[in-house]
Protein backbone atom coordinates (compact mmCIF):
# COMPACT_ATOMS: atom_id res chain seq x y z
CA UNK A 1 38.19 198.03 248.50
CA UNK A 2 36.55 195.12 250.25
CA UNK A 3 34.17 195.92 252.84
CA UNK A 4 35.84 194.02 255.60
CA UNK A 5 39.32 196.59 254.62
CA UNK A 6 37.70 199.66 253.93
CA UNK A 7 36.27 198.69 257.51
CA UNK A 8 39.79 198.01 258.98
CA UNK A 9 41.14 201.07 257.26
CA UNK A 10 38.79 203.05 259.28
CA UNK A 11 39.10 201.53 262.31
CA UNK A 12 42.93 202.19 261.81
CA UNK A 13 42.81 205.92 261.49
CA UNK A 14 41.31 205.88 264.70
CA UNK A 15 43.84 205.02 266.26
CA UNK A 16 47.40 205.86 264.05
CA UNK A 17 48.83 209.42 264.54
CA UNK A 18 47.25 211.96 262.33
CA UNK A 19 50.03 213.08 260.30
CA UNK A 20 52.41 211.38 258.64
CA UNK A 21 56.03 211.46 259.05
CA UNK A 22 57.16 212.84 255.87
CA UNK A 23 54.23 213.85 253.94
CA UNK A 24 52.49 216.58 251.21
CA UNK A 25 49.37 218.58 251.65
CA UNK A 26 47.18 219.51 248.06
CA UNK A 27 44.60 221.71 247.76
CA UNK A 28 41.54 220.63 245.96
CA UNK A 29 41.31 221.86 243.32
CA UNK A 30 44.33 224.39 243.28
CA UNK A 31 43.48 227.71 243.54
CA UNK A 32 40.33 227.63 244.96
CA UNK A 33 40.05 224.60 247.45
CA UNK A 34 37.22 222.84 248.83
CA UNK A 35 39.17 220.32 250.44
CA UNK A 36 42.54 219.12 251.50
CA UNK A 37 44.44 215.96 251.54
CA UNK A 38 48.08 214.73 252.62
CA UNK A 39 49.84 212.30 250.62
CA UNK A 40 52.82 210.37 251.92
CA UNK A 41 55.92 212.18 250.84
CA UNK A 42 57.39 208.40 248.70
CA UNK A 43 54.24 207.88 246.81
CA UNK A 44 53.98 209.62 243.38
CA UNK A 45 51.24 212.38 243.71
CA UNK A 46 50.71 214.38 241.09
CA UNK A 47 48.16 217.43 240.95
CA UNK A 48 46.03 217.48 238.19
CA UNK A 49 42.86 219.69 236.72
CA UNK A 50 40.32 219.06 239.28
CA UNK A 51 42.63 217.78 242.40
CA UNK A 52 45.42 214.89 242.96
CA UNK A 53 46.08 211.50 242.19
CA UNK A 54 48.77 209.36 243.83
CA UNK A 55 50.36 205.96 243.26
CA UNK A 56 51.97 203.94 246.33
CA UNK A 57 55.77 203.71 246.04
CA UNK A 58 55.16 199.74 245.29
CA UNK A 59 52.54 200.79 242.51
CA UNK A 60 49.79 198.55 244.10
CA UNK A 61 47.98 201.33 245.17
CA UNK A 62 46.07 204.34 243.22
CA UNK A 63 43.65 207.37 244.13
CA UNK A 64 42.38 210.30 242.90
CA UNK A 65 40.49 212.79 244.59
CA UNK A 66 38.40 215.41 242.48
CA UNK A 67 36.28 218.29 243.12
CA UNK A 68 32.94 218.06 241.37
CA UNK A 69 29.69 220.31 240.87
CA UNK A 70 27.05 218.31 242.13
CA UNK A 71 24.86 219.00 239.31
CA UNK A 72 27.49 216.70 237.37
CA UNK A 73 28.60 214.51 239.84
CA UNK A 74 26.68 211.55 237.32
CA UNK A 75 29.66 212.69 234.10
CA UNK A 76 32.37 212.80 236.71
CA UNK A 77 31.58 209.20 237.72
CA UNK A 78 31.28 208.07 234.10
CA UNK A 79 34.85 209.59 233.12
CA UNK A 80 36.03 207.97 236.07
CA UNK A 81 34.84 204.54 235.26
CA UNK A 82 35.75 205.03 231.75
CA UNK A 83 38.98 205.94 232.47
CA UNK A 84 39.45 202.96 234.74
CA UNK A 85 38.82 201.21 231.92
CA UNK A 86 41.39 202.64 229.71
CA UNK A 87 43.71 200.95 232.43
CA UNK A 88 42.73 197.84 231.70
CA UNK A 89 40.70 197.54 235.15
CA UNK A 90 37.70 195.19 234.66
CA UNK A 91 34.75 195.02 237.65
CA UNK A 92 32.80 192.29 237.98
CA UNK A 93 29.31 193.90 238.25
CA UNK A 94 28.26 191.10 240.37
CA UNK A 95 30.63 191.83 243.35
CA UNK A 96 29.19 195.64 243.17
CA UNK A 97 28.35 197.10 246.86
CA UNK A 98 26.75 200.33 247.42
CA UNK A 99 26.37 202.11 250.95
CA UNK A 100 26.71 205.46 252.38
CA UNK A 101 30.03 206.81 253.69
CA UNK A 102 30.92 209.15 255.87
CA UNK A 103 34.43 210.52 256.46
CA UNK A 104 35.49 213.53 258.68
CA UNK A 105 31.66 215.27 258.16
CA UNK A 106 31.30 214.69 254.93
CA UNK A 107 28.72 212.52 253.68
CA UNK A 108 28.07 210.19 250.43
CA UNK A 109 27.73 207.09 248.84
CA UNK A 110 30.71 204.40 247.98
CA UNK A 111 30.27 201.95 245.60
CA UNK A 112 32.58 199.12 245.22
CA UNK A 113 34.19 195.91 243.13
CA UNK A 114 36.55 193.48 242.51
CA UNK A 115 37.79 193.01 239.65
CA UNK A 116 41.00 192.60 237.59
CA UNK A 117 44.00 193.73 235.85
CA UNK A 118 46.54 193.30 234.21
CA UNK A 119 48.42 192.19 237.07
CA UNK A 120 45.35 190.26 238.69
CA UNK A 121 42.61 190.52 241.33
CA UNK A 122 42.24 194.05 242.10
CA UNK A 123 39.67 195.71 244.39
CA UNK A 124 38.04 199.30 242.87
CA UNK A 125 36.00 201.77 244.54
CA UNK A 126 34.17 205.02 243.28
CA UNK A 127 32.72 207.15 246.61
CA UNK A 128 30.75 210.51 245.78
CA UNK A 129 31.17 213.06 248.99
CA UNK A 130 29.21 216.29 249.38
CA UNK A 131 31.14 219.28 250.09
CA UNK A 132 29.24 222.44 250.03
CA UNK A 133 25.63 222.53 248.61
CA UNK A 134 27.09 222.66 245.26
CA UNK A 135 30.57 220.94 245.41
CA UNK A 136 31.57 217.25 245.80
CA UNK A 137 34.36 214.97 245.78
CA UNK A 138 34.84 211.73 243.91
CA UNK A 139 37.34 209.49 245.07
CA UNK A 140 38.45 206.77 242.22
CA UNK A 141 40.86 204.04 244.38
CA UNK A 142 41.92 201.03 242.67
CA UNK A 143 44.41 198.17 244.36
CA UNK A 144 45.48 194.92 244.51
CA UNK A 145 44.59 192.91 248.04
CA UNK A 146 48.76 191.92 248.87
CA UNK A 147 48.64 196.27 247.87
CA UNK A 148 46.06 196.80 250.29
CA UNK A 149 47.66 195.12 253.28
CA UNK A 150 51.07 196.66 252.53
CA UNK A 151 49.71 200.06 252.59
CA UNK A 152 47.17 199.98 255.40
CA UNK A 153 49.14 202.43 257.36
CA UNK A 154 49.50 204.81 254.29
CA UNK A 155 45.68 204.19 253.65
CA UNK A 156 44.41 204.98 256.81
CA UNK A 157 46.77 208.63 257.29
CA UNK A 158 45.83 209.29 253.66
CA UNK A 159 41.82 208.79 254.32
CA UNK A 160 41.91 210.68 257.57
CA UNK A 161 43.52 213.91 256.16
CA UNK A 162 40.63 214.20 253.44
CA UNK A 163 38.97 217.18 255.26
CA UNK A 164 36.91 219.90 253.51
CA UNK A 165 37.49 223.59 253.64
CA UNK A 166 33.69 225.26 254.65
């Protein structure tokens, strides 16, 4: 996500309602949660090992939210990257922006791209968020700009319920 977006969809969640309309809550991970997230109720979220992924109803749109020890938090990036990869996602190193990030009092780092696939400029993001003193989260999102734009409302919701369970 560009800099300039991720900025906008912050600034959004400010100010949209909190919950969506028709929406799904997951644990993260399922049993034993250290975190929660809503999902609008038309994208396709599936849970998975570690937490949830989700693809907007246009399929512009992906993310994945996974707990993490912190300990490992360096493998769980790598699998994420590589498995980007797998998808045919290709970053241009050159475009790659690292900063903190902070989201509902969780802190970490984001780094960011764009890049390409097989349907064109795409913009990729890895973010590492502490949890506990031993858990973490890394969210892998990877869209297209036009995606981006059509999904800001979806984006902002989807970023704002991302709250962890202390």
């Amino acid at each position: 996500m560009s800099l300039h977006l991720a900025r906008a969809v912050f600034a959004a969640s400010l100010f949209l309602l909190p919950g969506l309309a028709s929406a799904k809550t997951y644990s993260i991970p399922d049993p034993n949660p250290v975190a929660v997230i809503t999902m609008p109720e038309d994208w396709e979220s599936t849970e998975i090992a570690k937490g949830v992924e989700s693809t907007s109803d246009d399929e512009a749109v992906y993310i994945s939210v996974e707990v993490t020890e912190l300990k490992d938090a360096a493998q769980s990036i790598a699998e994420a990257v590589t498995w980007l990869k797998s998808k045919g996602v290709v970053v241009d190193p050159a475009t790659q922006e690292k900063k903190p990030f902070s989201n509902n009092g969780m802190e970490g780092v984001q780094v960011q791209w764009t890049g390409k696939d097989e349907d064109g400029p795409t913009h990729v993001s890895l973010t590492l968020l502490q949890v506990t003193e031993t858990k973490g989260l890394v969210v892998t999102y990877w869209a297209s700009p036009e995606g981006e734009k059509e999904n800001l409302k979806d984006l902002a919701s989807i970023i704002d319920s991302l709250k962890a369970i202390k």
